[in-house]
PDB file of N, CA and C in Angstrom:
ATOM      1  N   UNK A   1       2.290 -26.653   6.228  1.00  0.00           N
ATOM      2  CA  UNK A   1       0.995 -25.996   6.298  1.00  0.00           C
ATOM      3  C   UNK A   1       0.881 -25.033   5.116  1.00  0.00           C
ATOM      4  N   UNK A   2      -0.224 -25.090   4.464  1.00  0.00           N
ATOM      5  CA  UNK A   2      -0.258 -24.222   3.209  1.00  0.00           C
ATOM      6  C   UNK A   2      -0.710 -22.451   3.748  1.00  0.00           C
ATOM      7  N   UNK A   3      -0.522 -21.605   3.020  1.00  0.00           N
ATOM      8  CA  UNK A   3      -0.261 -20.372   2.871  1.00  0.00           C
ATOM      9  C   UNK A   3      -1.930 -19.637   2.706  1.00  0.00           C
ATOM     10  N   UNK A   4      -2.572 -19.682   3.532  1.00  0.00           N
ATOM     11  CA  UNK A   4      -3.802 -19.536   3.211  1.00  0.00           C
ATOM     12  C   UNK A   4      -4.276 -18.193   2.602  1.00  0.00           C
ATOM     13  N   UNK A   5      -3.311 -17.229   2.306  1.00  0.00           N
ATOM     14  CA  UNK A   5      -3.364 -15.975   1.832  1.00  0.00           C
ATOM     15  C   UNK A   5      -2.834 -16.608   0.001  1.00  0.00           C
ATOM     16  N   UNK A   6      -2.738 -17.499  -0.510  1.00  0.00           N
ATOM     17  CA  UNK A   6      -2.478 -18.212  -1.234  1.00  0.00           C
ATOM     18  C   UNK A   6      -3.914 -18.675  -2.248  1.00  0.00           C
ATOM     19  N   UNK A   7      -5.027 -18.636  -1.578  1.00  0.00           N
ATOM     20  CA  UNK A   7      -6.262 -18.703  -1.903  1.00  0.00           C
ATOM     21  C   UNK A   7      -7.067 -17.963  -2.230  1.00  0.00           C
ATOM     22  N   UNK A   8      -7.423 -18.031  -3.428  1.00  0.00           N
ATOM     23  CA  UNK A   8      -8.503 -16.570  -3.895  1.00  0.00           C
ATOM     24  C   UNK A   8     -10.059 -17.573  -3.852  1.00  0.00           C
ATOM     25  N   UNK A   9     -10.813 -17.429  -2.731  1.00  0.00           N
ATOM     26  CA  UNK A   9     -12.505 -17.775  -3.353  1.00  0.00           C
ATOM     27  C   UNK A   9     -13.503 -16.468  -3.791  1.00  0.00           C
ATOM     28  N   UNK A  10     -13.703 -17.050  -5.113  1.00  0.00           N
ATOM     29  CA  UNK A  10     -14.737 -15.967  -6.103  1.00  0.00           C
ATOM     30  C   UNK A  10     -13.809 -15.469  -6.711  1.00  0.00           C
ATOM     31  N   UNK A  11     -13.177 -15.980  -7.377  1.00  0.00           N
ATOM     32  CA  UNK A  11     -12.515 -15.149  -8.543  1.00  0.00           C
ATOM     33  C   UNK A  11     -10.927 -14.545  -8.613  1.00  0.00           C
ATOM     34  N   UNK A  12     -10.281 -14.102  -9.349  1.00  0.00           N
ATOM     35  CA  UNK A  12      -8.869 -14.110  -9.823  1.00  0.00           C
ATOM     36  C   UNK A  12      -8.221 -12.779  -9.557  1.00  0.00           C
ATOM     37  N   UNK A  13      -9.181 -11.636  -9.034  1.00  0.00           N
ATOM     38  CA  UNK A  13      -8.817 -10.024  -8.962  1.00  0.00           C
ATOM     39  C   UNK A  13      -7.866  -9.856  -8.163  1.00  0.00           C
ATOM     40  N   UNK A  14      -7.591 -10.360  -7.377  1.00  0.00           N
ATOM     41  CA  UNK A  14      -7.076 -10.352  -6.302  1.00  0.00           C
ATOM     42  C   UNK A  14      -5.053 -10.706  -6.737  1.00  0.00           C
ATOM     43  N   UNK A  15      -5.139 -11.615  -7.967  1.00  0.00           N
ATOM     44  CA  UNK A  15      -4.023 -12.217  -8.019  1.00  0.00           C
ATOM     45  C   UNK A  15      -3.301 -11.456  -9.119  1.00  0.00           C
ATOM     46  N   UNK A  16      -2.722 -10.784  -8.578  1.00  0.00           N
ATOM     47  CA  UNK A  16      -2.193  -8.943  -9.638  1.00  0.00           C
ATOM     48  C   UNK A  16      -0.308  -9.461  -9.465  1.00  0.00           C
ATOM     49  N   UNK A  17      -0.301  -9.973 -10.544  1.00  0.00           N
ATOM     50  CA  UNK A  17       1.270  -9.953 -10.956  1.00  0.00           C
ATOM     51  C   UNK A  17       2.647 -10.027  -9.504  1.00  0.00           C
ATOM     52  N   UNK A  18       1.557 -11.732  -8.702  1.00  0.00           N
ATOM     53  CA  UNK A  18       2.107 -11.949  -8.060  1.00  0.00           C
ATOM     54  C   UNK A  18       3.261 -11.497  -6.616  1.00  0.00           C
ATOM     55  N   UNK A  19       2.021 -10.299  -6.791  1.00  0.00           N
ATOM     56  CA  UNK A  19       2.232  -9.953  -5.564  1.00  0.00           C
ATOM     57  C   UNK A  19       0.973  -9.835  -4.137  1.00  0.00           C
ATOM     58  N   UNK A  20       1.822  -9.334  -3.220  1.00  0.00           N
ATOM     59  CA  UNK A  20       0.718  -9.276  -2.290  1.00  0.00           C
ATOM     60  C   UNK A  20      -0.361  -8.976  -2.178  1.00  0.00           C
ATOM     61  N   UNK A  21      -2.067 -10.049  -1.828  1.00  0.00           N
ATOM     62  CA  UNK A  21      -2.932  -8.768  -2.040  1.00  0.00           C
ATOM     63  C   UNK A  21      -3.716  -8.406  -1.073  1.00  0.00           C
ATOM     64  N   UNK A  22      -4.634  -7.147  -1.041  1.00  0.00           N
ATOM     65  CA  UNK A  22      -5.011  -6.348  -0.138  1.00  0.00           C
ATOM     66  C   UNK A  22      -5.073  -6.682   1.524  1.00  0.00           C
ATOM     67  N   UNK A  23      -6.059  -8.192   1.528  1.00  0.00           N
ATOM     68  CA  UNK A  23      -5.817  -8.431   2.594  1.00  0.00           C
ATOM     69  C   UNK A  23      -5.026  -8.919   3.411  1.00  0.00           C
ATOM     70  N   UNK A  24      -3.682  -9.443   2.931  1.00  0.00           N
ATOM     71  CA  UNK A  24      -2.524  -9.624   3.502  1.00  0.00           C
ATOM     72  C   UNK A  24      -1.997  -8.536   3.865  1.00  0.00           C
ATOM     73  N   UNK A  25      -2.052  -7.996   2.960  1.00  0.00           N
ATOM     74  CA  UNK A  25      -0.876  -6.418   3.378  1.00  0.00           C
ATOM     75  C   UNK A  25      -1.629  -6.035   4.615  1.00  0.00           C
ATOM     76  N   UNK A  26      -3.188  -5.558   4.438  1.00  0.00           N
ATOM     77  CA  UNK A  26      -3.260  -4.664   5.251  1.00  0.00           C
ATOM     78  C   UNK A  26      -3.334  -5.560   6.739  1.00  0.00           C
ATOM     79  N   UNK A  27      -3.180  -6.880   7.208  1.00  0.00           N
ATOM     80  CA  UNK A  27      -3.133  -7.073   8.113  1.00  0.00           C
ATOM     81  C   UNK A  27      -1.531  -7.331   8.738  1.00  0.00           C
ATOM     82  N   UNK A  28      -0.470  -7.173   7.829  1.00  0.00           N
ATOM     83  CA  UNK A  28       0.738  -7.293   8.025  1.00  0.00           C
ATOM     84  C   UNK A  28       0.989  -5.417   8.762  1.00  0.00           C
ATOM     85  N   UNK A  29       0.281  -4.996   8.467  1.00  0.00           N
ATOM     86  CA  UNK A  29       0.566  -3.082   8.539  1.00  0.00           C
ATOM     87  C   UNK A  29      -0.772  -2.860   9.343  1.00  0.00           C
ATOM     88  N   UNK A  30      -1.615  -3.702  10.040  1.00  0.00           N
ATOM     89  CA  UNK A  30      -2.200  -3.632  11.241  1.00  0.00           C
ATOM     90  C   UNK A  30      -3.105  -2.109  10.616  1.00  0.00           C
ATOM     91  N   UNK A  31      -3.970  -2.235   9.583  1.00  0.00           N
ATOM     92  CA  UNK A  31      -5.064  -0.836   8.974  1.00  0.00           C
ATOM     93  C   UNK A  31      -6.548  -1.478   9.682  1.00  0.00           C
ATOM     94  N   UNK A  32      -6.935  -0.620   9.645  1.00  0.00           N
ATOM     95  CA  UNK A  32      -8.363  -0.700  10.198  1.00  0.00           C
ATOM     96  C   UNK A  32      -9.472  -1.318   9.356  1.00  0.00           C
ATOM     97  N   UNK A  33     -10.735  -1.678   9.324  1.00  0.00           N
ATOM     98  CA  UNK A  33     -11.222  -1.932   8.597  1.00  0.00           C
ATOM     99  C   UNK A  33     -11.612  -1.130   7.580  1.00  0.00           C
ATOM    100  N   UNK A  34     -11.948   0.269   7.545  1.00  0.00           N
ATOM    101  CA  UNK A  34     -11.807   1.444   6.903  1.00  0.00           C
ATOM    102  C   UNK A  34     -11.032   1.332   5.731  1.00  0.00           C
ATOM    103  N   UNK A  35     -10.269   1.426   6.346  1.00  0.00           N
ATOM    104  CA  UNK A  35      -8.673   1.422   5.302  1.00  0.00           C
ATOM    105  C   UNK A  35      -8.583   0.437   4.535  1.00  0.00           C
ATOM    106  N   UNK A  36      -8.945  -0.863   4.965  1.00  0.00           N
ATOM    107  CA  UNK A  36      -8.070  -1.933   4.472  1.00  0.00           C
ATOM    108  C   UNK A  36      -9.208  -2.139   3.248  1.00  0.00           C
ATOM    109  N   UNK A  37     -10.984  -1.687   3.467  1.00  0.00           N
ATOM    110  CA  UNK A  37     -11.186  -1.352   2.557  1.00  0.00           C
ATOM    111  C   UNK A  37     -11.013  -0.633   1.361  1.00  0.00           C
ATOM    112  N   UNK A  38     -10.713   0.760   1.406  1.00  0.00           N
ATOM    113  CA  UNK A  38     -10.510   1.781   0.632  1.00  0.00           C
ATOM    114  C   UNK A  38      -9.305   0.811  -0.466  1.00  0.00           C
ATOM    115  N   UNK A  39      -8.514   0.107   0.500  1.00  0.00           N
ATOM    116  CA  UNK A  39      -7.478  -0.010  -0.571  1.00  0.00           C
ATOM    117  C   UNK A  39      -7.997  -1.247  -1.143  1.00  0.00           C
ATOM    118  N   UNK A  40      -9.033  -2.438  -0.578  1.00  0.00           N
ATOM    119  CA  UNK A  40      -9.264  -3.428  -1.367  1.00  0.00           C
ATOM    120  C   UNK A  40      -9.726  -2.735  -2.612  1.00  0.00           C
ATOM    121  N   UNK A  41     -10.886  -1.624  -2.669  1.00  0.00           N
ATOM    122  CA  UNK A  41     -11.817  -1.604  -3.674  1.00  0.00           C
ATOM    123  C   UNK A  41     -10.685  -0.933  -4.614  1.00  0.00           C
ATOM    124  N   UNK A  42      -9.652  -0.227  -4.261  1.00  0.00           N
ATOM    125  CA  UNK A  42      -8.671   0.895  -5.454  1.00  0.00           C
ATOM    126  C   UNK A  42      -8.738  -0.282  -5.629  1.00  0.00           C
ATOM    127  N   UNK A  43      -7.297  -1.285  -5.329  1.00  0.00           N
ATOM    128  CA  UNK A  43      -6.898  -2.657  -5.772  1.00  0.00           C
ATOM    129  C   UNK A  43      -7.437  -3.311  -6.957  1.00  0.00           C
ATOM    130  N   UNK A  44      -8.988  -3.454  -6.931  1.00  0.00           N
ATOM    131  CA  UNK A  44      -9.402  -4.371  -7.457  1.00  0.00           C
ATOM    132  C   UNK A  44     -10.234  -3.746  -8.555  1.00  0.00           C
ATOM    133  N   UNK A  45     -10.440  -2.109  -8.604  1.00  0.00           N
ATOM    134  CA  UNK A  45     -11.162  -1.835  -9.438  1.00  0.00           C
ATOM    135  C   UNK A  45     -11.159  -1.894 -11.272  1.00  0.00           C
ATOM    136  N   UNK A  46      -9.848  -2.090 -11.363  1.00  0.00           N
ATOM    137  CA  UNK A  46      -9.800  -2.245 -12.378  1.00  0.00           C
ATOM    138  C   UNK A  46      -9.646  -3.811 -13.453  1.00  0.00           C
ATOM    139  N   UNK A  47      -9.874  -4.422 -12.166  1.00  0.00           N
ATOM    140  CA  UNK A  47      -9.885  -6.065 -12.640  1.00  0.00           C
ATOM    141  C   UNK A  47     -11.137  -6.776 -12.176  1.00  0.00           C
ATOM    142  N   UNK A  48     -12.191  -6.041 -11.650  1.00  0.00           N
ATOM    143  CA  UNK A  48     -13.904  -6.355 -11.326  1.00  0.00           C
ATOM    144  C   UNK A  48     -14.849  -5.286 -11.458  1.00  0.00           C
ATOM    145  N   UNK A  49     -15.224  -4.062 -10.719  1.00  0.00           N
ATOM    146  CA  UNK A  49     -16.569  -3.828 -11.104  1.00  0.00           C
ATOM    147  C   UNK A  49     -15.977  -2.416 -10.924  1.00  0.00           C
ATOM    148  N   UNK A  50     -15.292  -1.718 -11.740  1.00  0.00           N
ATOM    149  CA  UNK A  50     -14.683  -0.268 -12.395  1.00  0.00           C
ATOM    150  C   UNK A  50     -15.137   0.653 -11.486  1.00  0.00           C
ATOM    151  N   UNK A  51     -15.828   1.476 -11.977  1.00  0.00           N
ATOM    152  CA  UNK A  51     -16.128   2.689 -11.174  1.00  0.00           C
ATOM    153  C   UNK A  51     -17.327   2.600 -10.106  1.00  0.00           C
ATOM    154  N   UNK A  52     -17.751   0.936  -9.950  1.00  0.00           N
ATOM    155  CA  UNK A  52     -18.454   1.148  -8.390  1.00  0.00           C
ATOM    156  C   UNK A  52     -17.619   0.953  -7.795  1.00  0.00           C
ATOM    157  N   UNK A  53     -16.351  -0.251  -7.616  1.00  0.00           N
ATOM    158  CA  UNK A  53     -15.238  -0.118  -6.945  1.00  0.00           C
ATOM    159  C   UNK A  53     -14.878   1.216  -6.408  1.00  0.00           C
ATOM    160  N   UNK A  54     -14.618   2.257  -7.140  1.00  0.00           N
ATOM    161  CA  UNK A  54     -14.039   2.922  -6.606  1.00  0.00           C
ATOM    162  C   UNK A  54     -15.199   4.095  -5.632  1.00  0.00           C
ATOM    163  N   UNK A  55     -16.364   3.869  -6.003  1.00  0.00           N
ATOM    164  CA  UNK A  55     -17.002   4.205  -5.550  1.00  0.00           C
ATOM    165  C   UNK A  55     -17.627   3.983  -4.338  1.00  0.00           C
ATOM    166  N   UNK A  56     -17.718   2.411  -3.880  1.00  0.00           N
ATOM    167  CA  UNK A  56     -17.270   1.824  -2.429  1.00  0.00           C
ATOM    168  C   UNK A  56     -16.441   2.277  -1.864  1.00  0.00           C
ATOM    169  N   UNK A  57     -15.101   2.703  -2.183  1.00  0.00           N
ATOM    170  CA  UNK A  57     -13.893   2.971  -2.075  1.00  0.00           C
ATOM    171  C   UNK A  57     -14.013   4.822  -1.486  1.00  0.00           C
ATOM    172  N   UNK A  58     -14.785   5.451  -2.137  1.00  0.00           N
ATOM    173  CA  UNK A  58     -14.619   6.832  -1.716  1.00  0.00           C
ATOM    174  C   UNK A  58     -15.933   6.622  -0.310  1.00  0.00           C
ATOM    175  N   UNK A  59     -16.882   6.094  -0.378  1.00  0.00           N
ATOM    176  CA  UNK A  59     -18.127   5.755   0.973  1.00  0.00           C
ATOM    177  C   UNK A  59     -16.974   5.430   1.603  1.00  0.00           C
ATOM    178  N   UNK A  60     -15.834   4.241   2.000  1.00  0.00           N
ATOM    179  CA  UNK A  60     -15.274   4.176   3.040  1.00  0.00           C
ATOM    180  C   UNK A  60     -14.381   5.046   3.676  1.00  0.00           C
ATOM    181  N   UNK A  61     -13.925   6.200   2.461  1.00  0.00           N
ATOM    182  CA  UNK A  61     -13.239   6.989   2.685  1.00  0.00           C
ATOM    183  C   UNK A  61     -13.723   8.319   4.093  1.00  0.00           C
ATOM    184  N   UNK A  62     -15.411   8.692   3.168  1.00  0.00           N
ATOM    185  CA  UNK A  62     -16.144   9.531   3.830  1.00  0.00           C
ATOM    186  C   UNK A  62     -16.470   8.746   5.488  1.00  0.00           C
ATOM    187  N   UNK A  63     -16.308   7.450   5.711  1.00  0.00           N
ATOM    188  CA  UNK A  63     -16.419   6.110   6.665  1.00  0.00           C
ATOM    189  C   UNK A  63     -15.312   7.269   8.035  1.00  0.00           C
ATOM    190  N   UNK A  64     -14.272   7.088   7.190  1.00  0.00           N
ATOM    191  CA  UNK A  64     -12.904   7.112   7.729  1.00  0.00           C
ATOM    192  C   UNK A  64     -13.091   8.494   8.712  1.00  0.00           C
ATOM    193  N   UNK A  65     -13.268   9.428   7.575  1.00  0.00           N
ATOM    194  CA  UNK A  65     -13.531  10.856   8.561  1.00  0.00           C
ATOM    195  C   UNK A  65     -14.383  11.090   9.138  1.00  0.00           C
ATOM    196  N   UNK A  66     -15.773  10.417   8.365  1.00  0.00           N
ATOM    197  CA  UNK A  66     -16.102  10.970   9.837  1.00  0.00           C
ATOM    198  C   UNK A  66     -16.025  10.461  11.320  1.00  0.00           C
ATOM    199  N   UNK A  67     -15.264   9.138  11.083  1.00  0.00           N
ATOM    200  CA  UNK A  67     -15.384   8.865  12.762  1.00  0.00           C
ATOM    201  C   UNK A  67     -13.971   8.968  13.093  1.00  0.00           C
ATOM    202  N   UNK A  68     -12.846   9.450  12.602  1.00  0.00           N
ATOM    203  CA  UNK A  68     -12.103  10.266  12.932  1.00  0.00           C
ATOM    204  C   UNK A  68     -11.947  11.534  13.529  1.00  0.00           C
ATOM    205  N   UNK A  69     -12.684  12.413  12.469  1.00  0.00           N
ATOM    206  CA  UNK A  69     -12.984  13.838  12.892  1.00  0.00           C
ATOM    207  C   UNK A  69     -14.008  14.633  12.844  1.00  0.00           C
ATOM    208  N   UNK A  70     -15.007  13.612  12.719  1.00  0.00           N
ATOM    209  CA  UNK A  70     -16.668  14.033  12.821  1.00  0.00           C
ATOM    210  C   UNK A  70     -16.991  15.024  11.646  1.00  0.00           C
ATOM    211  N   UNK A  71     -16.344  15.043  10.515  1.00  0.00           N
ATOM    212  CA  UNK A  71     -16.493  15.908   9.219  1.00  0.00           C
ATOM    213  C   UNK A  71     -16.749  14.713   7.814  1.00  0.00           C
ATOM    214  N   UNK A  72     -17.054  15.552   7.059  1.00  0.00           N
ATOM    215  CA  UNK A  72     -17.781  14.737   5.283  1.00  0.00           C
ATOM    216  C   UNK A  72     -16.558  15.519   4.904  1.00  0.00           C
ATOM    217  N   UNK A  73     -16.132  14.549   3.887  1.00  0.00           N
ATOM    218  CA  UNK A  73     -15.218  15.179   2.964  1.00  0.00           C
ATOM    219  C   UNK A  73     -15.781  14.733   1.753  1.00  0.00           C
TER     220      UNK A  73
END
């Protein structure tokens, strides 16, 4: 049976010097959707769309707290 984390559709960002990427990990380490964002968009920002990446990346962040602890950071 093939490795379906093995498959990138839309593009190559994902395939960073053969190692694991975002969405494998974060479902091997059981992260939330929150999270598993924050780290797709770091991940990928510098091999697709730069500083909106990371800018998705800080919205999921502000995501995180407030329904954690009902605060904006």
């Amino acid at each position: 049976m093939k490795n379906p984390f093995n498959t990138q559709v839309g593009g190559t960002h994902y395939q960073k010097d053969g190692l694991m990427g975002p969405a494998e990990w974060c479902m091997r380490h059981e992260l939330g959707i929150g999270e598993f964002n924050v780290i797709k968009y770091v991940f990928r920002h510098d091999r697709k769309d730069g500083i909106k990446d990371l800018r998705k990346a800080k919205q999921y962040l502000k995501f995180i707290a407030w329904v954690k602890d009902g605060e904006t950071i």
